[in-house]
C-alpha atoms as a PDB file:
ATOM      1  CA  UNK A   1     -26.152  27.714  12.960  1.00  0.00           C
ATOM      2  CA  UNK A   2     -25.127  30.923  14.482  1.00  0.00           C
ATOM      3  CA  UNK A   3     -21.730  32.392  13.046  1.00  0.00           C
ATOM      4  CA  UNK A   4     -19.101  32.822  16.280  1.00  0.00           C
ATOM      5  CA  UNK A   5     -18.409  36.374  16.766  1.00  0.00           C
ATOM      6  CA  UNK A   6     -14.806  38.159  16.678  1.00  0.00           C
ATOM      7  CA  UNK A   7     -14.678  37.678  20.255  1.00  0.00           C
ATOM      8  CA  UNK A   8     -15.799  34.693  20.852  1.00  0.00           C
ATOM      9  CA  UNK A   9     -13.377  33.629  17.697  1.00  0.00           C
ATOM     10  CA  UNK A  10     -10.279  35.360  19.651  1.00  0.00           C
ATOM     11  CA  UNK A  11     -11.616  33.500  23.201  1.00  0.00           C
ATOM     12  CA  UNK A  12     -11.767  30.051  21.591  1.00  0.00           C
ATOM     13  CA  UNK A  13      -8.021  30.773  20.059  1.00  0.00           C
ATOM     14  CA  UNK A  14      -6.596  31.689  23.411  1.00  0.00           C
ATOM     15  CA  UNK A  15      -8.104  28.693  24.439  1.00  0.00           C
ATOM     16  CA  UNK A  16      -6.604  26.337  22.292  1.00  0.00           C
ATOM     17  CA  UNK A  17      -3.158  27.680  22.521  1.00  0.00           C
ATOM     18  CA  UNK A  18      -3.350  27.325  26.434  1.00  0.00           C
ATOM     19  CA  UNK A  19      -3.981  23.813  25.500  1.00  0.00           C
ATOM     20  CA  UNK A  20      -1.649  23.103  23.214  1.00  0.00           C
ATOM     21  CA  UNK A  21       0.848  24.547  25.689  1.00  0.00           C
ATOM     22  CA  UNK A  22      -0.020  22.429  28.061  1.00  0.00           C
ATOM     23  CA  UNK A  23       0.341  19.522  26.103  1.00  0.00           C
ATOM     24  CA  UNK A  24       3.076  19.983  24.046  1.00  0.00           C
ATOM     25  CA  UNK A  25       4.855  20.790  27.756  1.00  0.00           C
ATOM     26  CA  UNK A  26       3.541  17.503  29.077  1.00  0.00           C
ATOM     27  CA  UNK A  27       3.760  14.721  26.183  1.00  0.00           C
ATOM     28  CA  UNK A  28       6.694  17.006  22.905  1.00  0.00           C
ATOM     29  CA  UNK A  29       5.954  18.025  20.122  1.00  0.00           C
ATOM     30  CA  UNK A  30       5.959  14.644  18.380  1.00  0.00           C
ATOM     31  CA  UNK A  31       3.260  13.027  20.713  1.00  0.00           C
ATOM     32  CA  UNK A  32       1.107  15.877  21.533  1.00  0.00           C
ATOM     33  CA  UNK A  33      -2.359  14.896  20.010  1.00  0.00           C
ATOM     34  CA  UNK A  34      -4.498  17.734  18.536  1.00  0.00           C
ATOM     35  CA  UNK A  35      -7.331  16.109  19.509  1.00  0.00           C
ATOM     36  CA  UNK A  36      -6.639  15.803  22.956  1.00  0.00           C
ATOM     37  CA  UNK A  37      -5.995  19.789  22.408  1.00  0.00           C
ATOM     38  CA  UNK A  38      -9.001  20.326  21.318  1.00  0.00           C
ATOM     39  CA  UNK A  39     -11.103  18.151  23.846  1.00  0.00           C
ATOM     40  CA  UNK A  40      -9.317  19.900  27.121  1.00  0.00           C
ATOM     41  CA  UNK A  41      -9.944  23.213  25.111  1.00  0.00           C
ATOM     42  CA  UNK A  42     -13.419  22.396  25.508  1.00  0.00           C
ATOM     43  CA  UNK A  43     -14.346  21.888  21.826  1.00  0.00           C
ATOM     44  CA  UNK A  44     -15.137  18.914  19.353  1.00  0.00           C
ATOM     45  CA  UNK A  45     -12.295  17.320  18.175  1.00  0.00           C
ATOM     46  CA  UNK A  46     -10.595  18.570  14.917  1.00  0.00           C
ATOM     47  CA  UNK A  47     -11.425  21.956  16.103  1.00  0.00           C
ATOM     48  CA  UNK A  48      -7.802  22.924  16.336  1.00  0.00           C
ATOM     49  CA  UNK A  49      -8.074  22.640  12.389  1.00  0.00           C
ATOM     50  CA  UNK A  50     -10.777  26.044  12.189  1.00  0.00           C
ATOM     51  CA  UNK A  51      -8.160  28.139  13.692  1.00  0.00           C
ATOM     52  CA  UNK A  52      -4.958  26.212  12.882  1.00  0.00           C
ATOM     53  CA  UNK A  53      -3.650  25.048   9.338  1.00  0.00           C
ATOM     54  CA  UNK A  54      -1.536  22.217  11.018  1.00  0.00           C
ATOM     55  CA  UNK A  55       0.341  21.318  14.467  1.00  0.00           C
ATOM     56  CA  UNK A  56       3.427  23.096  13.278  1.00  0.00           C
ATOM     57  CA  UNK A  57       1.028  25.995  13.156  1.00  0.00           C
ATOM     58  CA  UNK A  58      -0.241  25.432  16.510  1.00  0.00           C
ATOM     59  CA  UNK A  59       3.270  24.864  17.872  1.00  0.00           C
ATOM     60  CA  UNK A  60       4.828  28.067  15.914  1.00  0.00           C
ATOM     61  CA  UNK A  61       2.377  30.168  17.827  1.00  0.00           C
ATOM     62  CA  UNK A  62       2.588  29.626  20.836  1.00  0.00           C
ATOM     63  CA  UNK A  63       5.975  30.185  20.813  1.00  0.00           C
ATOM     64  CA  UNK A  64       5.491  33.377  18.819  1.00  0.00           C
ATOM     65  CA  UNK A  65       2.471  34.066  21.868  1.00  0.00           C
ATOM     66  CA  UNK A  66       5.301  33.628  24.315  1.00  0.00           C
ATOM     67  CA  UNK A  67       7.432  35.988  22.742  1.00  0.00           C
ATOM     68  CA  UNK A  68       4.879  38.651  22.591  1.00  0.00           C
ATOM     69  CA  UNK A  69       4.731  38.513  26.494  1.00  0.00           C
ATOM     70  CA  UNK A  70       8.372  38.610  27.089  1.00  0.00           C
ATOM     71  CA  UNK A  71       8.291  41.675  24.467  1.00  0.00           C
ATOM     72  CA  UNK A  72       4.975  43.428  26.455  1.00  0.00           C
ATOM     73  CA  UNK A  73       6.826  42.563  29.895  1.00  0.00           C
ATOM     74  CA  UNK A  74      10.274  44.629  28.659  1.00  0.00           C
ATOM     75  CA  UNK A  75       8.223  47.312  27.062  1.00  0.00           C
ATOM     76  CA  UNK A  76       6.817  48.123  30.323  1.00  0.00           C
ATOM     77  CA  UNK A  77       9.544  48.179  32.570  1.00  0.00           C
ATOM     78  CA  UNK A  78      11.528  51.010  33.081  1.00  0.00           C
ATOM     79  CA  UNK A  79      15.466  50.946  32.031  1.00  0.00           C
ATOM     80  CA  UNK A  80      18.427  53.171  31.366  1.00  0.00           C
ATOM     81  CA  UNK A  81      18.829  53.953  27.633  1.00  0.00           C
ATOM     82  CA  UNK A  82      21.971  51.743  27.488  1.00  0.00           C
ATOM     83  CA  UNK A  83      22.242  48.786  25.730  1.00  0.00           C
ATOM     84  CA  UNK A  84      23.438  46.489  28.254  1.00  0.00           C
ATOM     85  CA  UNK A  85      20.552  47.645  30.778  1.00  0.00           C
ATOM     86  CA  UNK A  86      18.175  46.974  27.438  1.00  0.00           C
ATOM     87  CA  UNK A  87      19.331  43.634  26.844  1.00  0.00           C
ATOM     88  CA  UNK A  88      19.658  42.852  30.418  1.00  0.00           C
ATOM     89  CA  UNK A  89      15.839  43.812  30.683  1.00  0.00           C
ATOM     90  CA  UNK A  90      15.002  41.548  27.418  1.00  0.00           C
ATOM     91  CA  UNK A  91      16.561  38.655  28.870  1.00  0.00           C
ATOM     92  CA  UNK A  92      15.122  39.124  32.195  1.00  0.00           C
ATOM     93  CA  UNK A  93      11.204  39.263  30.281  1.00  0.00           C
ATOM     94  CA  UNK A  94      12.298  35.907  28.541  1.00  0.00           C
ATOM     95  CA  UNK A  95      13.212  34.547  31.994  1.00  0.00           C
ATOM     96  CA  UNK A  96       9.773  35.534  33.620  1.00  0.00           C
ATOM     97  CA  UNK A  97       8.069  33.697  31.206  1.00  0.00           C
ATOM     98  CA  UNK A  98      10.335  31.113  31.045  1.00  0.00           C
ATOM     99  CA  UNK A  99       9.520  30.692  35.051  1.00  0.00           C
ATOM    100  CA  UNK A 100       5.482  30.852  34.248  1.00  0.00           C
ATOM    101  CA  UNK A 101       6.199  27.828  31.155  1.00  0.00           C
ATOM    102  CA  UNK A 102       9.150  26.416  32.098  1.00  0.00           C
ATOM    103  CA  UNK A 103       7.933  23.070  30.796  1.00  0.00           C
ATOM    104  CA  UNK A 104       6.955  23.759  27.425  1.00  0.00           C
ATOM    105  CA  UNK A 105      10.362  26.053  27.069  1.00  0.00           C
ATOM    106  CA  UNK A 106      11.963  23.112  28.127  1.00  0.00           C
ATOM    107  CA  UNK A 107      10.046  21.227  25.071  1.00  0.00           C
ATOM    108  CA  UNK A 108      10.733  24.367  22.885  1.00  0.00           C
ATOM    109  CA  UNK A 109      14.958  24.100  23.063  1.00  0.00           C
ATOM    110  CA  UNK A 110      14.958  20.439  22.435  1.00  0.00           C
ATOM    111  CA  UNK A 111      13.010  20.650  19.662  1.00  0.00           C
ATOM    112  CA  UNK A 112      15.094  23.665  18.469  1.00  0.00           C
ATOM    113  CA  UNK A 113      18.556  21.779  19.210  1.00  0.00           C
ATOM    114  CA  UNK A 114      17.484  18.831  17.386  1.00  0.00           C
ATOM    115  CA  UNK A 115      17.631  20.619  14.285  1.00  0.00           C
ATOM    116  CA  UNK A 116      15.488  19.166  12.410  1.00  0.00           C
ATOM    117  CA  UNK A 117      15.412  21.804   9.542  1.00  0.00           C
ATOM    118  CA  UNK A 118      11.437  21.808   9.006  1.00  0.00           C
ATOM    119  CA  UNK A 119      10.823  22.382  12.840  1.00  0.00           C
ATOM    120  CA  UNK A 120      13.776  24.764  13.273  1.00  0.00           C
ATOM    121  CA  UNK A 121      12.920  26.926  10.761  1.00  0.00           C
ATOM    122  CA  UNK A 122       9.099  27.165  12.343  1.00  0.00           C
ATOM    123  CA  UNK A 123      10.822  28.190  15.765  1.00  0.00           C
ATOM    124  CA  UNK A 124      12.933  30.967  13.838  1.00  0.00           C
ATOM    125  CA  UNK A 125      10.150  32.305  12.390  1.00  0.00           C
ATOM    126  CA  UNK A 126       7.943  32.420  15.472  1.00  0.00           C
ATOM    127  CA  UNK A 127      10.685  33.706  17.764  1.00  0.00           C
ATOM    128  CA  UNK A 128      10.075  36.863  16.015  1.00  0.00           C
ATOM    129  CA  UNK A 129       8.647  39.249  18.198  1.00  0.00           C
ATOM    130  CA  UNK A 130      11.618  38.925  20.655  1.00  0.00           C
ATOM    131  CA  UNK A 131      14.510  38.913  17.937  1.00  0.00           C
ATOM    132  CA  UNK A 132      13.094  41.987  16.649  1.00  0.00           C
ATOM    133  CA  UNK A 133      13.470  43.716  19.894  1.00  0.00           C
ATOM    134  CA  UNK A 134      17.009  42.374  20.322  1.00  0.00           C
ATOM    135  CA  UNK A 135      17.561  43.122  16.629  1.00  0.00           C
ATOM    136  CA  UNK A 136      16.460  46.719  17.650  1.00  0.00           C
ATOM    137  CA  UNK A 137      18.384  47.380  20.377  1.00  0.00           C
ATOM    138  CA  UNK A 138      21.284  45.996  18.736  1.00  0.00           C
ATOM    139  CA  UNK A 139      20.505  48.086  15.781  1.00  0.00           C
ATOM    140  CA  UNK A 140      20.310  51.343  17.839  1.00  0.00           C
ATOM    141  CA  UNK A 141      23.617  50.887  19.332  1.00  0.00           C
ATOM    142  CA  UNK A 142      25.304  50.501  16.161  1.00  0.00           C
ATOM    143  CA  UNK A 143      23.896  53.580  14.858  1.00  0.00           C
ATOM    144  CA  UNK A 144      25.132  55.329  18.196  1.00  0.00           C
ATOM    145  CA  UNK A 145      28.723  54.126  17.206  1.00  0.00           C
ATOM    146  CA  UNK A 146      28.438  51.677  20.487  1.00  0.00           C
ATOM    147  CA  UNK A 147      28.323  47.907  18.773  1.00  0.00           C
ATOM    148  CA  UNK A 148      30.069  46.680  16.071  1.00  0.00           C
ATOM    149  CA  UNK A 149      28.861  47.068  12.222  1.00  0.00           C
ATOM    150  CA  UNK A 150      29.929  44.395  10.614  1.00  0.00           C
ATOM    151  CA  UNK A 151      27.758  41.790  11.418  1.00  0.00           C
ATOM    152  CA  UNK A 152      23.961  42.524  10.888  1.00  0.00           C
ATOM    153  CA  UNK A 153      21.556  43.269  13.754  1.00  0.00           C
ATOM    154  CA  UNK A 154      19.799  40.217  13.179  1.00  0.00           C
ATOM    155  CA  UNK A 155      22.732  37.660  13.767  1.00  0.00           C
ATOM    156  CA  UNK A 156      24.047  39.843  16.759  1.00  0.00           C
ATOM    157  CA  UNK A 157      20.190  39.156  17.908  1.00  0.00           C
ATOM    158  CA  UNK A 158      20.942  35.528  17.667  1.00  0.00           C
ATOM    159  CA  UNK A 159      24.116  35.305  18.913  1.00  0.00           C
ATOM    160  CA  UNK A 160      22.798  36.882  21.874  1.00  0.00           C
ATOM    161  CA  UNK A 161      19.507  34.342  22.020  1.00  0.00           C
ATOM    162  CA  UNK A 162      22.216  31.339  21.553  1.00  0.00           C
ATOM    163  CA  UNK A 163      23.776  32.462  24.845  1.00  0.00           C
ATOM    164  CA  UNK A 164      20.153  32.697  26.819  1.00  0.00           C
ATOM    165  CA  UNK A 165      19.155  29.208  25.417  1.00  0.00           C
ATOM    166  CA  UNK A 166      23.275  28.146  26.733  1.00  0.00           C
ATOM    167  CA  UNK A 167      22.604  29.487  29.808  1.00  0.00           C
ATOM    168  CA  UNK A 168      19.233  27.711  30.585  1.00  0.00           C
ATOM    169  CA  UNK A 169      20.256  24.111  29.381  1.00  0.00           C
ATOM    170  CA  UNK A 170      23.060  24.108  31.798  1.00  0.00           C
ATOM    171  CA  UNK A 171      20.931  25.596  34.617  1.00  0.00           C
ATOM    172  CA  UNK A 172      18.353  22.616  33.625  1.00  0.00           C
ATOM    173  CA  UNK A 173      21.517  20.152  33.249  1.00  0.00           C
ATOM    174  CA  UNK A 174      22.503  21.211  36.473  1.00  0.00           C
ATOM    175  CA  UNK A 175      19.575  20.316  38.309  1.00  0.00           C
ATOM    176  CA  UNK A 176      19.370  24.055  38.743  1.00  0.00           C
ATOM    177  CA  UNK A 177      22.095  24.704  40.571  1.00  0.00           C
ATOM    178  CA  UNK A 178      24.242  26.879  38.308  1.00  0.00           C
ATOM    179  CA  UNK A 179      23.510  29.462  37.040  1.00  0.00           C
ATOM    180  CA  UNK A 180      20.452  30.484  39.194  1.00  0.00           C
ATOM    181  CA  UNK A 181      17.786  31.395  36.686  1.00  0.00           C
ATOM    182  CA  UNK A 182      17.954  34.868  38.295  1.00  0.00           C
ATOM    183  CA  UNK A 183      21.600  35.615  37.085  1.00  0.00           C
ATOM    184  CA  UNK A 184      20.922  34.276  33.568  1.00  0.00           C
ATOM    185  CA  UNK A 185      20.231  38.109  32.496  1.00  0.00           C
ATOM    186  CA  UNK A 186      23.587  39.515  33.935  1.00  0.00           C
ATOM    187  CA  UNK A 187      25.408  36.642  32.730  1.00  0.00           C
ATOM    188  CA  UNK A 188      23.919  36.187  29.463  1.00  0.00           C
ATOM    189  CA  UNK A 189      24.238  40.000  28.445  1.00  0.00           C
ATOM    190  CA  UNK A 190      27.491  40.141  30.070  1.00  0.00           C
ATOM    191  CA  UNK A 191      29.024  37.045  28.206  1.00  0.00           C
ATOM    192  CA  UNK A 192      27.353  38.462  25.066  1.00  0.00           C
ATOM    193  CA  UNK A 193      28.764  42.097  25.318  1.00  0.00           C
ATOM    194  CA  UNK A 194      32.618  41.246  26.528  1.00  0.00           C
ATOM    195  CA  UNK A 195      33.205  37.427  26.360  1.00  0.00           C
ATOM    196  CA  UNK A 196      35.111  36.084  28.627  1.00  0.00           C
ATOM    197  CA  UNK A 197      38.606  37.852  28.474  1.00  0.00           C
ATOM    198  CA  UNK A 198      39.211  40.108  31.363  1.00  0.00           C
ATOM    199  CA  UNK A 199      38.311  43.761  31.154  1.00  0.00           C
ATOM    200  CA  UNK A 200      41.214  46.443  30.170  1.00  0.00           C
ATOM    201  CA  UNK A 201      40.393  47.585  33.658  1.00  0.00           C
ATOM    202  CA  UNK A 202      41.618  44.018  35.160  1.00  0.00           C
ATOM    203  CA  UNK A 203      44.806  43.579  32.546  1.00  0.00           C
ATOM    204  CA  UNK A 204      45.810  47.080  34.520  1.00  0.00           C
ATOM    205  CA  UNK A 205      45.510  45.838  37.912  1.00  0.00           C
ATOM    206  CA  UNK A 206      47.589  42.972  36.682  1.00  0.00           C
ATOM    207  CA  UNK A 207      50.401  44.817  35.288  1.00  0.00           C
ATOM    208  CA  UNK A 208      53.436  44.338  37.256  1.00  0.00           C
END
């Protein structure tokens, strides 16, 4: 039997993940079969298991192939060197791909606020890519003398992550109604960098 090359290796991958997206988006994570994966991937079944260790594995990366796009999509668009325009950017990637997968995002926070320490753990690890460009953002700013220091880049980059995922549940709870997925970045980043107490410049106009 002929060995598959590289490319046709890397093909057949992309090709599976597409499927498990699919899946996972239309039955969870629980009832997703990887069989079924691998039969509308095209291939024999078990298949999933010569590129895959396990359907945690499968699962873990296509989150993590998500992420990548969001990253490629900020990398490419242009922005001020500020941090609020960054983050703005970062969150507005995540929302594009949220828009193109909204399904299997959908799938993707329950399973994350379910917290079921095996599966959360997975979704940490494989939200990677975009933490790291929060984390180095975040990280960049501090050095600048423009973000706090006393909490580490990488739980700023959560914090910040827990207010995206905030922000879509309620537009989903809503029936998307509020917030329109196109204000999530503003709102998000703004929520993230001030909170909700008014700005010094509105205490002023305030003052009697």
């Amino acid at each position: 039997m002929a060995r598959l090359t590289a490319n046709a290796k890397t093909r057949a991958r992309e090709r599976l993940l597409q499927a498990a997206a699919t899946r996972f988006a239309a039955d969870g994570f629980e009832a997703a079969s990887v069989n079924t994966i691998s039969a509308e991937a095209g291939f024999a079944k078990g298949t999933v298991y010569n590129y895959f260790s396990s359907k945690d594995e499968l699962f873990g990366e296509v989150i993590r192939t998500a992420c990548e796009r969001a990253v490629r999509i900020w990398s490419q668009a242009p922005s001020s060197g500020s941090l609020r325009a960054r983050l703005e950017a970062l969150a507005a990637a995540d929302v594009q791909v949220l828009r193109e997968q909204e399904a299997f995002m959908q799938v993707l926070v329950r399973e994350a606020m379910s917290f079921r320490p095996q599966t959360y753990s997975l979704i940490l690890a494989h939200l990677a890519p975009f933490l790291d460009a929060v984390s180095g953002a975040l990280e960049q700013a501090a050095a600048e003398g423009r973000l706090r220091d006393d909490l580490p880049p990488e739980q700023l980059a959560l914090m910040f992550l827990g207010f995206l995922v905030l922000l879509y549940i309620q537009h989903w709870g809503s029936g998307s109604v509020w917030p329109p997925l196109d204000e999530v970045p503003a709102l998000a980043t703004t929520l993230f960098l001030d909170g909700a107490g008014r700005s010094s410049r509105d205490e002023r106009e305030i003052q009697p």
